[in-house]
PDB file of N, CA and C in Angstrom:
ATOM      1  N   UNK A   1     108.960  98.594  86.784  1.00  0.00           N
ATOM      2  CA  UNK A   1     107.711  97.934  86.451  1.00  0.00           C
ATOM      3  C   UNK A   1     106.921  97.677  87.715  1.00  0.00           C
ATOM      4  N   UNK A   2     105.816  97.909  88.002  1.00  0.00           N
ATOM      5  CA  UNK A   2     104.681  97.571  89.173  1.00  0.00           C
ATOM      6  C   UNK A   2     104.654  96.251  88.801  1.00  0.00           C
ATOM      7  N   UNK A   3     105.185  95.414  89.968  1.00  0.00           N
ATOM      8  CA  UNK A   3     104.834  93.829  90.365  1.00  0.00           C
ATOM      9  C   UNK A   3     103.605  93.621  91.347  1.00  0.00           C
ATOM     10  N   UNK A   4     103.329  94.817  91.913  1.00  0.00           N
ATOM     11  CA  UNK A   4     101.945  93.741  92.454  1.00  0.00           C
ATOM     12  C   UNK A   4     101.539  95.267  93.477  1.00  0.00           C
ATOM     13  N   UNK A   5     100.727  95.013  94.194  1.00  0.00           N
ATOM     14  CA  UNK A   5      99.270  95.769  94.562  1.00  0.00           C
ATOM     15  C   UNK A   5      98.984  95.604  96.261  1.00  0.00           C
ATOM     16  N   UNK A   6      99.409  96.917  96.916  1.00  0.00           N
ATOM     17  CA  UNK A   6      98.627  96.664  98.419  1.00  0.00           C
ATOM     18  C   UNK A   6      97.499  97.392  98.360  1.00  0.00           C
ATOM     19  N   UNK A   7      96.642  96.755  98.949  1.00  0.00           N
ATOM     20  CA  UNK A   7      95.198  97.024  99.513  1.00  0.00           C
ATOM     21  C   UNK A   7      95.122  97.201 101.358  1.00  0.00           C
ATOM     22  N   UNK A   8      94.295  98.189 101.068  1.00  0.00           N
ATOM     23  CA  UNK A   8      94.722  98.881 102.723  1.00  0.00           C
ATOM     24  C   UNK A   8      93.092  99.366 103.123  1.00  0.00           C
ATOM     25  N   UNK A   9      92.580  98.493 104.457  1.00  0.00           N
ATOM     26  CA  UNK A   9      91.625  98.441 104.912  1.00  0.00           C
ATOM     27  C   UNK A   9      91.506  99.125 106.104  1.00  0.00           C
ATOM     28  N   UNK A  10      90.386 100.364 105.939  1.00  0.00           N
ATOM     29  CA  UNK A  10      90.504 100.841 107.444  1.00  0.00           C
ATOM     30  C   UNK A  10      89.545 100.395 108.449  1.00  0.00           C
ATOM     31  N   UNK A  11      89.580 100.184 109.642  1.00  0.00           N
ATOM     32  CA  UNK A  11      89.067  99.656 110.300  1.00  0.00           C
ATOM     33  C   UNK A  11      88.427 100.081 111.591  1.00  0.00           C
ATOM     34  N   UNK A  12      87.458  99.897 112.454  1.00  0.00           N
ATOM     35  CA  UNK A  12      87.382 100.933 113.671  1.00  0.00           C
ATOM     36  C   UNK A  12      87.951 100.076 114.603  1.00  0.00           C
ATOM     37  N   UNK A  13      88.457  98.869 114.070  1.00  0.00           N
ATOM     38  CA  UNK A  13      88.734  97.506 115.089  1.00  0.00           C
ATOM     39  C   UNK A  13      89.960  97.077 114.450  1.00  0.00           C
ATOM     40  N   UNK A  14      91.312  97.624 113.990  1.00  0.00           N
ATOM     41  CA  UNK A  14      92.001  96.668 113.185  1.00  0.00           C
ATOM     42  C   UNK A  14      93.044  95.671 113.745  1.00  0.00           C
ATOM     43  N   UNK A  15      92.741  95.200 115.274  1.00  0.00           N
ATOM     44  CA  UNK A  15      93.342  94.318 115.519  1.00  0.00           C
ATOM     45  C   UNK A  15      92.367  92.863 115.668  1.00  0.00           C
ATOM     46  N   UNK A  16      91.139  93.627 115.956  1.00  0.00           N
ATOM     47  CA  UNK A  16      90.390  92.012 115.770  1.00  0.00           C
ATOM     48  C   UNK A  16      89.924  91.729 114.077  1.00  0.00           C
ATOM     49  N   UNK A  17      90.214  92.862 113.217  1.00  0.00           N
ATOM     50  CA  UNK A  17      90.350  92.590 111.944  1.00  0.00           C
ATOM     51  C   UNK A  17      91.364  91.483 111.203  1.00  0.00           C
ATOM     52  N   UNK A  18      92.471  92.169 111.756  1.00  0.00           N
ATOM     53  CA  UNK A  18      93.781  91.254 112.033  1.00  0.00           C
ATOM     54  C   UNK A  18      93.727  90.344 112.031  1.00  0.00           C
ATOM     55  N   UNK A  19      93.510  90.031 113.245  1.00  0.00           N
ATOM     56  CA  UNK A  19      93.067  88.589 114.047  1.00  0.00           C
ATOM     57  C   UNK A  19      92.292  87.734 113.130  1.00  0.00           C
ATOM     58  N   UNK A  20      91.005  88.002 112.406  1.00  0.00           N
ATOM     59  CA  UNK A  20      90.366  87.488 111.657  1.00  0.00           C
ATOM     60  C   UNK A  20      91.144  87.198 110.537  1.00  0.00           C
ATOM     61  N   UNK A  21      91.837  87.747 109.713  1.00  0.00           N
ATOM     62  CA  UNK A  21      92.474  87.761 108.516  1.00  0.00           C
ATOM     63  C   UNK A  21      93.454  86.508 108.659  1.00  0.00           C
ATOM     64  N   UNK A  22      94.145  86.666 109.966  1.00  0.00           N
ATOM     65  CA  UNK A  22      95.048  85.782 110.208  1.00  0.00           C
ATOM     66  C   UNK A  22      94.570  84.424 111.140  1.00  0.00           C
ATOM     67  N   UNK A  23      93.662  84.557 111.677  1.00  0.00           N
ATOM     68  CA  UNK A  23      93.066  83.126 112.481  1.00  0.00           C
ATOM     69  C   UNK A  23      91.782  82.200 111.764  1.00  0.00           C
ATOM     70  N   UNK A  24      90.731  83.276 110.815  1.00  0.00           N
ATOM     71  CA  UNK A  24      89.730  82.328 110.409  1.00  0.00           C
ATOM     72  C   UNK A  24      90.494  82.625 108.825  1.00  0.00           C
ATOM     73  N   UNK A  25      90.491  83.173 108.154  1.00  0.00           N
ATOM     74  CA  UNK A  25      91.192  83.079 106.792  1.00  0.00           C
ATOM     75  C   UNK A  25      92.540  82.098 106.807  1.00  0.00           C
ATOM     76  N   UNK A  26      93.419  82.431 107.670  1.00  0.00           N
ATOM     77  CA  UNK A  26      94.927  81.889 107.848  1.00  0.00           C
ATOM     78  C   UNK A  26      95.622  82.154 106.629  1.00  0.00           C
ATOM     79  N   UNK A  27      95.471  83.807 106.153  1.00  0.00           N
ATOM     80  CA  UNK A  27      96.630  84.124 105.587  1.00  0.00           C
ATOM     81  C   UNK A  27      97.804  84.244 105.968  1.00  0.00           C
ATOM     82  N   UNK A  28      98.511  83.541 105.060  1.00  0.00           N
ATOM     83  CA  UNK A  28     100.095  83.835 105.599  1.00  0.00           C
ATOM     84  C   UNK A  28     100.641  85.145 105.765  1.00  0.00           C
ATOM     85  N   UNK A  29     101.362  86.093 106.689  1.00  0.00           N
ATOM     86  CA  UNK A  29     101.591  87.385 107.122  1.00  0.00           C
ATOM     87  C   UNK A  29     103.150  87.375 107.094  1.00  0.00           C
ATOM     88  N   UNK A  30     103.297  88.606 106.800  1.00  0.00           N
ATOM     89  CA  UNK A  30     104.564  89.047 107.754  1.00  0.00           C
ATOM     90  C   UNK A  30     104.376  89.913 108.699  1.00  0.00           C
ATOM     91  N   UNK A  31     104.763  90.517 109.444  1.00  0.00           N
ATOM     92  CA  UNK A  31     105.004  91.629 110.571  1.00  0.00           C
ATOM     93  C   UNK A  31     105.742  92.933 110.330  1.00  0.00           C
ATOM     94  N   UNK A  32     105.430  93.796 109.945  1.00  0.00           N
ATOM     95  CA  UNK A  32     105.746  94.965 109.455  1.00  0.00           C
ATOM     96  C   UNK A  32     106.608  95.960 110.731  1.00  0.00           C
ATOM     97  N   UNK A  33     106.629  95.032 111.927  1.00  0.00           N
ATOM     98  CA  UNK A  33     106.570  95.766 113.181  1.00  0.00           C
ATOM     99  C   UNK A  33     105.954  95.892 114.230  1.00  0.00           C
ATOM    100  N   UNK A  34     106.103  96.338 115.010  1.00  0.00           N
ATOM    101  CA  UNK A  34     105.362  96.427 116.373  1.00  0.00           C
ATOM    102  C   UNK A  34     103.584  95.325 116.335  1.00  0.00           C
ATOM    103  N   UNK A  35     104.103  94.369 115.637  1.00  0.00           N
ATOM    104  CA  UNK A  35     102.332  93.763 115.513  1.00  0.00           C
ATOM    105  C   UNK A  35     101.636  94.260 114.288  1.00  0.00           C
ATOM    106  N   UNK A  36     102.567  95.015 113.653  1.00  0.00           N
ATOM    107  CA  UNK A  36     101.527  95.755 112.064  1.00  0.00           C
ATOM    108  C   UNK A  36     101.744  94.682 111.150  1.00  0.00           C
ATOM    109  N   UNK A  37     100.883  93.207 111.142  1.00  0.00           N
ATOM    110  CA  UNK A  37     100.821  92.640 110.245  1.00  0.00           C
ATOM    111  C   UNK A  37     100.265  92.959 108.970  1.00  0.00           C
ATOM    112  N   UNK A  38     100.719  92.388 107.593  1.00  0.00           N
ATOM    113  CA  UNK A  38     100.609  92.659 106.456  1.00  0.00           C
ATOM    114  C   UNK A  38     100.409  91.275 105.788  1.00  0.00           C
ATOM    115  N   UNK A  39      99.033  90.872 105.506  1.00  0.00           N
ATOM    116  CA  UNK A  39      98.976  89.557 104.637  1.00  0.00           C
ATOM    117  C   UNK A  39      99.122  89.430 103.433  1.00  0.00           C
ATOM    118  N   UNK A  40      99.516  88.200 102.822  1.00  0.00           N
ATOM    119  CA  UNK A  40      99.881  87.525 101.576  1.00  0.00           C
ATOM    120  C   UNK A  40      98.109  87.082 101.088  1.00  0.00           C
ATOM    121  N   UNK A  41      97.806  87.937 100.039  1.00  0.00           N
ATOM    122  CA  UNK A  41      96.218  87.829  99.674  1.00  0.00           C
ATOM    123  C   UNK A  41      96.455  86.505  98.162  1.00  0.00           C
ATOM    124  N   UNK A  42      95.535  85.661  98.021  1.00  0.00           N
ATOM    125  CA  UNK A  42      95.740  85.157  96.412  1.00  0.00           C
ATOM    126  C   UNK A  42      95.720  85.742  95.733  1.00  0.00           C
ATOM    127  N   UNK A  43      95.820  85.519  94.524  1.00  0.00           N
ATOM    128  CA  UNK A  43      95.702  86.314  93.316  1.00  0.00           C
ATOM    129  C   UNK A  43      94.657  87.287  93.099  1.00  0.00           C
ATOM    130  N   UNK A  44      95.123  88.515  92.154  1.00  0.00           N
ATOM    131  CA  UNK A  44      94.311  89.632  92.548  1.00  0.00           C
ATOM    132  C   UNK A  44      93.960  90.060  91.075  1.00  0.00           C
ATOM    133  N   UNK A  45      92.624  90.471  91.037  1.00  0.00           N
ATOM    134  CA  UNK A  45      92.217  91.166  89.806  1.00  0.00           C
ATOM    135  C   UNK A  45      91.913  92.707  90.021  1.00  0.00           C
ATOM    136  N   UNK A  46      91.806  93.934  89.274  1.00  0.00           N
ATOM    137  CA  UNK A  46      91.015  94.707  89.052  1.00  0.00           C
ATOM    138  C   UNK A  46      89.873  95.179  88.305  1.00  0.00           C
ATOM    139  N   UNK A  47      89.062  95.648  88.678  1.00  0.00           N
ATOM    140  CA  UNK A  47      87.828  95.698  87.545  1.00  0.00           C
ATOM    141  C   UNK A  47      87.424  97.470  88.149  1.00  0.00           C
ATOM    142  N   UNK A  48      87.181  98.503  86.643  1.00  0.00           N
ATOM    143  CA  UNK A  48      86.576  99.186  87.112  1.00  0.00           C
ATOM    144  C   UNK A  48      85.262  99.489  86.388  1.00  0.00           C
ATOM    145  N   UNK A  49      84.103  99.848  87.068  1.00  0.00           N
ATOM    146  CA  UNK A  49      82.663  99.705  86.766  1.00  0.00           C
ATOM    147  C   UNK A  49      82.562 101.299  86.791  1.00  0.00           C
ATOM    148  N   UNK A  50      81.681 101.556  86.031  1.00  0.00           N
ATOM    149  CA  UNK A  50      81.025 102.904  85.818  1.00  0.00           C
ATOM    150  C   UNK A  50      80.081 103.439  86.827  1.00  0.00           C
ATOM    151  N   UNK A  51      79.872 104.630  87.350  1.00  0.00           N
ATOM    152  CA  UNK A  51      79.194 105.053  88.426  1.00  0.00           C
ATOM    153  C   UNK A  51      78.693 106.739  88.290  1.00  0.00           C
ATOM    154  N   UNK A  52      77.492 106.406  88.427  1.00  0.00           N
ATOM    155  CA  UNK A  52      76.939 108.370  88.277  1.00  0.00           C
ATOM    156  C   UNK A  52      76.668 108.993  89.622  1.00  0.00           C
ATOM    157  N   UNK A  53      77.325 108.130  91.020  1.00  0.00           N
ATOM    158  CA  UNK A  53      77.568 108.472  92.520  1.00  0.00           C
ATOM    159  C   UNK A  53      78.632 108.675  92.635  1.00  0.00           C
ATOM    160  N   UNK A  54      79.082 108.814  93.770  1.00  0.00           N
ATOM    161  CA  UNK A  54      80.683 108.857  94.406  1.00  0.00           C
ATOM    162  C   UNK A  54      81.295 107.524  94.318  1.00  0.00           C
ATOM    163  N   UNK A  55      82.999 108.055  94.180  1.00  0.00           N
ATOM    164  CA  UNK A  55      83.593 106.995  93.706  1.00  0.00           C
ATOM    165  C   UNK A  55      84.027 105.986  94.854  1.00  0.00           C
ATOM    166  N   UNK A  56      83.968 104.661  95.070  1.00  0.00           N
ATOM    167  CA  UNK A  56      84.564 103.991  96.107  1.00  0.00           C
ATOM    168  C   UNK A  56      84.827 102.892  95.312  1.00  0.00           C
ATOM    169  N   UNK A  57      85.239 102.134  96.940  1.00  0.00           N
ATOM    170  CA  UNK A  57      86.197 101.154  96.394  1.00  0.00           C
ATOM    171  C   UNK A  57      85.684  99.724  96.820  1.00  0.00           C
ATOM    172  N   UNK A  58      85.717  98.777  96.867  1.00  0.00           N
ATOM    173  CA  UNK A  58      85.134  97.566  97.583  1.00  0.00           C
ATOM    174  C   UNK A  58      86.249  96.456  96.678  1.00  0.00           C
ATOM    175  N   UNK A  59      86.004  95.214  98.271  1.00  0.00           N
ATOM    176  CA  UNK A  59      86.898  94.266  98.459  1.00  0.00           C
ATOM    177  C   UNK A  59      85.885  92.937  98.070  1.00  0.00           C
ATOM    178  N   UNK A  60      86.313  92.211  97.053  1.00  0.00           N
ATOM    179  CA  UNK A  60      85.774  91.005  96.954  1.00  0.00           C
ATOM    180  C   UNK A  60      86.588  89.928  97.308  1.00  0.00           C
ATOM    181  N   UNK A  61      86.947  89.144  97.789  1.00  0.00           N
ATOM    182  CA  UNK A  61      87.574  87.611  97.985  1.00  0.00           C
ATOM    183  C   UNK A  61      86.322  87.095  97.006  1.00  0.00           C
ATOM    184  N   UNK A  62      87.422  85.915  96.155  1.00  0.00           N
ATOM    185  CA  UNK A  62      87.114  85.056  95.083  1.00  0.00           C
ATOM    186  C   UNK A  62      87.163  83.803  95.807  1.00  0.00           C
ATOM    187  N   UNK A  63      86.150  82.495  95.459  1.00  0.00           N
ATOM    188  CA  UNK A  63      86.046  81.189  95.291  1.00  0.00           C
ATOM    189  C   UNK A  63      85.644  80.206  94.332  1.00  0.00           C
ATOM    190  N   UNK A  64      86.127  79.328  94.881  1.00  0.00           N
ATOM    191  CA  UNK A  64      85.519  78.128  93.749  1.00  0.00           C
ATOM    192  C   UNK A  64      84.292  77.953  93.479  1.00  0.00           C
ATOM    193  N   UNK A  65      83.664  77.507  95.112  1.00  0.00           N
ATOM    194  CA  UNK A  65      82.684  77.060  95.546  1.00  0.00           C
ATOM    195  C   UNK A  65      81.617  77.667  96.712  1.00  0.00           C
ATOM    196  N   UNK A  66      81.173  79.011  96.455  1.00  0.00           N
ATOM    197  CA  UNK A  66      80.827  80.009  97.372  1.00  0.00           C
ATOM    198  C   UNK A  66      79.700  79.349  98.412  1.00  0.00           C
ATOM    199  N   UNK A  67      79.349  78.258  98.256  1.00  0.00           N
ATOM    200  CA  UNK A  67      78.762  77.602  99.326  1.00  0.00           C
ATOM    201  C   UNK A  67      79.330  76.918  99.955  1.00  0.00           C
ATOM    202  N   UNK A  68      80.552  75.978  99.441  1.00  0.00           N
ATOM    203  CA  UNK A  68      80.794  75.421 100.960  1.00  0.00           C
ATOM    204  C   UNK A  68      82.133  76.127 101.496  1.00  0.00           C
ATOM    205  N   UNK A  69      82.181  77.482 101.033  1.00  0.00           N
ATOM    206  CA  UNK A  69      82.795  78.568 101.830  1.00  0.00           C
ATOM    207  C   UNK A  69      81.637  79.551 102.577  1.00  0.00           C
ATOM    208  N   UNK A  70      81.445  79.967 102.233  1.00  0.00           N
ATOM    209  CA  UNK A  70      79.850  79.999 103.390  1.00  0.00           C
ATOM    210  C   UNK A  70      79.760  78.789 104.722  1.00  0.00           C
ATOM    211  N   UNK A  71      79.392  77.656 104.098  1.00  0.00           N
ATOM    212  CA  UNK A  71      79.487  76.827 105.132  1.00  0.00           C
ATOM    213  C   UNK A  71      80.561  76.689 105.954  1.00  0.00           C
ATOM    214  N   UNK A  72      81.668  76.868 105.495  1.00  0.00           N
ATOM    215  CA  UNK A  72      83.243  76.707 106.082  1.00  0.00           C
ATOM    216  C   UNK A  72      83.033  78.180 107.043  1.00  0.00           C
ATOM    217  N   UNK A  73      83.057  79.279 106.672  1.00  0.00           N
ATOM    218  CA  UNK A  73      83.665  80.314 107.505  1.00  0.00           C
ATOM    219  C   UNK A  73      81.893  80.677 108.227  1.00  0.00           C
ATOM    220  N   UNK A  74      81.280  80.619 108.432  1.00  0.00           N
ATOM    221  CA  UNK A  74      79.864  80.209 108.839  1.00  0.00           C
ATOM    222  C   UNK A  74      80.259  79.588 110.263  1.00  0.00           C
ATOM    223  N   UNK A  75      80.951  78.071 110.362  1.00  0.00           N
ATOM    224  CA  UNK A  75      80.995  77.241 111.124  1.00  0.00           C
ATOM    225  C   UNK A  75      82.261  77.547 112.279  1.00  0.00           C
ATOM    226  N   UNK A  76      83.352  78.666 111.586  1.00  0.00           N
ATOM    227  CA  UNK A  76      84.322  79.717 112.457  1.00  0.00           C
ATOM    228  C   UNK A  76      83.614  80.778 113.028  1.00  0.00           C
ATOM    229  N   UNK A  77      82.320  80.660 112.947  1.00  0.00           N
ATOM    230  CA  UNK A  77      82.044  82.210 113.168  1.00  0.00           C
ATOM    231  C   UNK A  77      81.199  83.703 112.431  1.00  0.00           C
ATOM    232  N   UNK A  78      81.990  83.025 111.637  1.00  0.00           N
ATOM    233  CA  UNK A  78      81.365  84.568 110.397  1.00  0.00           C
ATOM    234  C   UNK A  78      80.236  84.661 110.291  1.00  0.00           C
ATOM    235  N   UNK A  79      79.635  86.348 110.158  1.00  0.00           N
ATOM    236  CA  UNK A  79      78.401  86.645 110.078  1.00  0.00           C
ATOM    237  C   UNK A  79      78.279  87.101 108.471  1.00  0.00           C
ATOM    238  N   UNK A  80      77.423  86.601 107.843  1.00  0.00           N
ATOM    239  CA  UNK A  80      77.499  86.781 106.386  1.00  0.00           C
ATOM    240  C   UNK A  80      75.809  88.223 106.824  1.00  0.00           C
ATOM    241  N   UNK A  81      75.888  88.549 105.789  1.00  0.00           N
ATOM    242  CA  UNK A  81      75.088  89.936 105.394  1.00  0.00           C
ATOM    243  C   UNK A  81      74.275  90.091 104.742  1.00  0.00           C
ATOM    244  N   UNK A  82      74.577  89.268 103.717  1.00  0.00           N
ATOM    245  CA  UNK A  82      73.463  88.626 102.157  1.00  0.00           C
ATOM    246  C   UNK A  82      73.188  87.750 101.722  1.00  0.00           C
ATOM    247  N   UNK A  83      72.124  87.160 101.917  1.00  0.00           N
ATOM    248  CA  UNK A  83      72.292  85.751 101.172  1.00  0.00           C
ATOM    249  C   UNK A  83      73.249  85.385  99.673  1.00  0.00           C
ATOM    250  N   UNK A  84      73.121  84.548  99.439  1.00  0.00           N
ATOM    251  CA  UNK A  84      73.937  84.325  98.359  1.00  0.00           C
ATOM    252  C   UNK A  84      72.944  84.443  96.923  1.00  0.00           C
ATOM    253  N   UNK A  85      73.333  85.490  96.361  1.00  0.00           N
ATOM    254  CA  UNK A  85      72.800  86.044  95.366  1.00  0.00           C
ATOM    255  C   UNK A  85      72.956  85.733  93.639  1.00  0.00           C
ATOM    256  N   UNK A  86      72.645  85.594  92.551  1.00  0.00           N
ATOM    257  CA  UNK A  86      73.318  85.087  91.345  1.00  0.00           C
ATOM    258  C   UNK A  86      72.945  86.199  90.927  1.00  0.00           C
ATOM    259  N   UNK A  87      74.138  86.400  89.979  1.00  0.00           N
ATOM    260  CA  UNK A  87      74.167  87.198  89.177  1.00  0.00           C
ATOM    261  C   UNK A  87      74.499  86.642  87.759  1.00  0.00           C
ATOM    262  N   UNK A  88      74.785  86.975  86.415  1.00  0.00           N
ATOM    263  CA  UNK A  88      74.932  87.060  85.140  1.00  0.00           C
ATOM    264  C   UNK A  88      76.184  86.453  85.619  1.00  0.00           C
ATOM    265  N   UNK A  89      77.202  87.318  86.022  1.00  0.00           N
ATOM    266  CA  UNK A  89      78.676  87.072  86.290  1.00  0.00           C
ATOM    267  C   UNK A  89      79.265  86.506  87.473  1.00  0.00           C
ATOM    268  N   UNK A  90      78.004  86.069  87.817  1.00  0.00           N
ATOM    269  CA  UNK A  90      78.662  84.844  89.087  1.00  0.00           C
ATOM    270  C   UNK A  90      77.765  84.949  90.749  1.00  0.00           C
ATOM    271  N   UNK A  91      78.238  84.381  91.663  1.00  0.00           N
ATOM    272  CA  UNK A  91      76.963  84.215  92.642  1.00  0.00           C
ATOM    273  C   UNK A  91      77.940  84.769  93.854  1.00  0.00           C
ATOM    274  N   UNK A  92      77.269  85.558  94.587  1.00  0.00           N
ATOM    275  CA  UNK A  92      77.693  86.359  95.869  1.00  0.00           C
ATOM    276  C   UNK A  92      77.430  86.559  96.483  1.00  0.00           C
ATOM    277  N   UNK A  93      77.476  87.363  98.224  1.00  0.00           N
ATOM    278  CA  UNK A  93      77.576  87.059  99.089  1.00  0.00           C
ATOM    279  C   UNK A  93      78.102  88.307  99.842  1.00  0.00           C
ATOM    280  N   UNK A  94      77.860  88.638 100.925  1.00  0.00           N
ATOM    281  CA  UNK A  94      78.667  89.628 101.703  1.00  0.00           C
ATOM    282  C   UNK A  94      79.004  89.057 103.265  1.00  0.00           C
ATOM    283  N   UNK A  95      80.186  89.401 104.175  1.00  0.00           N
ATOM    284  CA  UNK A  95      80.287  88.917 105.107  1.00  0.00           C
ATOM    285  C   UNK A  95      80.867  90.242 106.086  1.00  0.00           C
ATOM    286  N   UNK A  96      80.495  90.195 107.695  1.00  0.00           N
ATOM    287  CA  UNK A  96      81.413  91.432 108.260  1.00  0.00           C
ATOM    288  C   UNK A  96      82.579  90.718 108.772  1.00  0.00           C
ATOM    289  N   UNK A  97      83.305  91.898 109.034  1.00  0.00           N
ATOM    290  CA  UNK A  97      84.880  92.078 109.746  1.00  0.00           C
ATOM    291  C   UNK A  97      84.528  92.028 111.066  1.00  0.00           C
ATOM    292  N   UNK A  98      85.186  91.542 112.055  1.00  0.00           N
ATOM    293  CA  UNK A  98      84.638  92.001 113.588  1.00  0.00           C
ATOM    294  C   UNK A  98      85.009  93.235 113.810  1.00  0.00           C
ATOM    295  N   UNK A  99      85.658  94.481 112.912  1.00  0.00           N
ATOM    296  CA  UNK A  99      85.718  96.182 112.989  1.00  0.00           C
ATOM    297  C   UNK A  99      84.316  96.549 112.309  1.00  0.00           C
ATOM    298  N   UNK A 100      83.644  95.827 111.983  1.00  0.00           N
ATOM    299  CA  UNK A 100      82.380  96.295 111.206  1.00  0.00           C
ATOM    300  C   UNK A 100      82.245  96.202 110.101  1.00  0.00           C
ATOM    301  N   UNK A 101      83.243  96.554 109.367  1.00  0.00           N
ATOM    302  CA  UNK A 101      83.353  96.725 108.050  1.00  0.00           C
ATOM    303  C   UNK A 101      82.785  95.317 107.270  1.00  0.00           C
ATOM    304  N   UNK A 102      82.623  95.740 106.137  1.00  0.00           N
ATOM    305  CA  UNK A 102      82.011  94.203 104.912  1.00  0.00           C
ATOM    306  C   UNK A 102      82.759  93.960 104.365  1.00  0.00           C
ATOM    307  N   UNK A 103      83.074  92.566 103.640  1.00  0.00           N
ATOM    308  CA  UNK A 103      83.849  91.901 102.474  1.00  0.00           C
ATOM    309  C   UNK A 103      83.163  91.602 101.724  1.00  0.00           C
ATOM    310  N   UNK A 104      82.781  91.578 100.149  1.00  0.00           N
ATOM    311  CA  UNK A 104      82.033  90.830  99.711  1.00  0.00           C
ATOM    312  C   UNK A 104      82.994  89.384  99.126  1.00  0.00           C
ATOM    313  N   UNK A 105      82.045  88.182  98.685  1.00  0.00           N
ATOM    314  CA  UNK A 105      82.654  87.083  98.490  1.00  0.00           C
ATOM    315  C   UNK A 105      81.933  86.393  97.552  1.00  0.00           C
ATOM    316  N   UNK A 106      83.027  85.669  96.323  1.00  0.00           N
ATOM    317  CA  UNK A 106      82.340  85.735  95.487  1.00  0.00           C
ATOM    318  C   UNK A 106      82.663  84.237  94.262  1.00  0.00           C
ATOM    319  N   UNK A 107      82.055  83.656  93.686  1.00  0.00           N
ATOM    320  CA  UNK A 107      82.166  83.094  92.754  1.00  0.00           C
ATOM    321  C   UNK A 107      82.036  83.291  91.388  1.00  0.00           C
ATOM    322  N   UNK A 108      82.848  83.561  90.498  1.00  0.00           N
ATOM    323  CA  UNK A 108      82.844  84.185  89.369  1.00  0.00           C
ATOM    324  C   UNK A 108      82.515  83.261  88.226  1.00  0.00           C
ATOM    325  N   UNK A 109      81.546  83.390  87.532  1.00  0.00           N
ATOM    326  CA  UNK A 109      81.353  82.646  86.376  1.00  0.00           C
ATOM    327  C   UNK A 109      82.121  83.221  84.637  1.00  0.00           C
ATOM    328  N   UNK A 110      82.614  83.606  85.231  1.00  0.00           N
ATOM    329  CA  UNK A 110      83.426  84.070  83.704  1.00  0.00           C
ATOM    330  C   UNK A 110      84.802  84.317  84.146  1.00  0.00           C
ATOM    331  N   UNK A 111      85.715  84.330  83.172  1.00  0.00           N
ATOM    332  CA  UNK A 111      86.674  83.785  83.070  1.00  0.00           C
ATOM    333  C   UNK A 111      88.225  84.721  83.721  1.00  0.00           C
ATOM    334  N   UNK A 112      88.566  84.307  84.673  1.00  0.00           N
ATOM    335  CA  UNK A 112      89.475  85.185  85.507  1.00  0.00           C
ATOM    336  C   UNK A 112      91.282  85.446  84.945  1.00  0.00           C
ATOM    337  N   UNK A 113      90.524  86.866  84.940  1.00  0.00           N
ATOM    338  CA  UNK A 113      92.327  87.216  84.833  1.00  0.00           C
ATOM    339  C   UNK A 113      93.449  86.900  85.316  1.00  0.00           C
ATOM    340  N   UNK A 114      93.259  86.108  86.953  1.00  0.00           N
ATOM    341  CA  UNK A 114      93.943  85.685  87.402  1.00  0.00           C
ATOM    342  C   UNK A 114      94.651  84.090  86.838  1.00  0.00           C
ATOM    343  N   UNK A 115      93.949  83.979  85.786  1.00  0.00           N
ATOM    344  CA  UNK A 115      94.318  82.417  84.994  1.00  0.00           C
ATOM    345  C   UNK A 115      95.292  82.818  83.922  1.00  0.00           C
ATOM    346  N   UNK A 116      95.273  84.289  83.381  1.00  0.00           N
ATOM    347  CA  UNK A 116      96.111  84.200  82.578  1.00  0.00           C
ATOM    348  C   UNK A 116      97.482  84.931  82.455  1.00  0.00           C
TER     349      UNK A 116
END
């Protein structure tokens, strides 16, 4: 039976990615080796959306309260990308990686799989 799900981020920077994941997030990690940390993410959903482009993939981190997480990782540092946007299904946000890359971040107004 599949118990659970790695997500694998490439990076042009993945040690100050790292670093971020593990110093302003403070996910808990293990060490895979030589420094190849591997974090413990919260609970995880999938969703797949329909598309008449190429197929990709994107990373959302979920919150309660997408403003005073904004304000929180804002005040570490973080460069957010988008203002905070509403949608039908909840209000969002994008932030970078110090490798460049984006996260989006998000508050969901409907009802999470991760509850049940």
């Amino acid at each position: 039976m599949i118990n659970g799900a790695h997500v694998i981020i490439y990076s042009r920077d993945a040690e100050a990615d790292r670093a971020f994941f593990r110093d302003v997030l403070e996910y808990p990690r293990v060490d895979a080796g030589g420094g190849w940390l591997i974090f413990r993410l919260p609970p995880a959903e999938v969703a797949v959306h329909p598309t008449d482009g190429p197929e990709t993939r994107e990373l959302y981190l979920m919150c309660d309260d997408v403003d005073a997480t904004v304000t929180n990782l804002a005040a570490k540092g973080v460069e957010f990308t988008q203002p905070v946007t509403d949608a039908r299904w909840g209000r969002l946000t994008r932030f970078r990686l110090p490798g460049g890359g984006e996260v989006g971040l998000y508050e969901p107004r409907h009802e999470r799989a991760t509850d049940l």
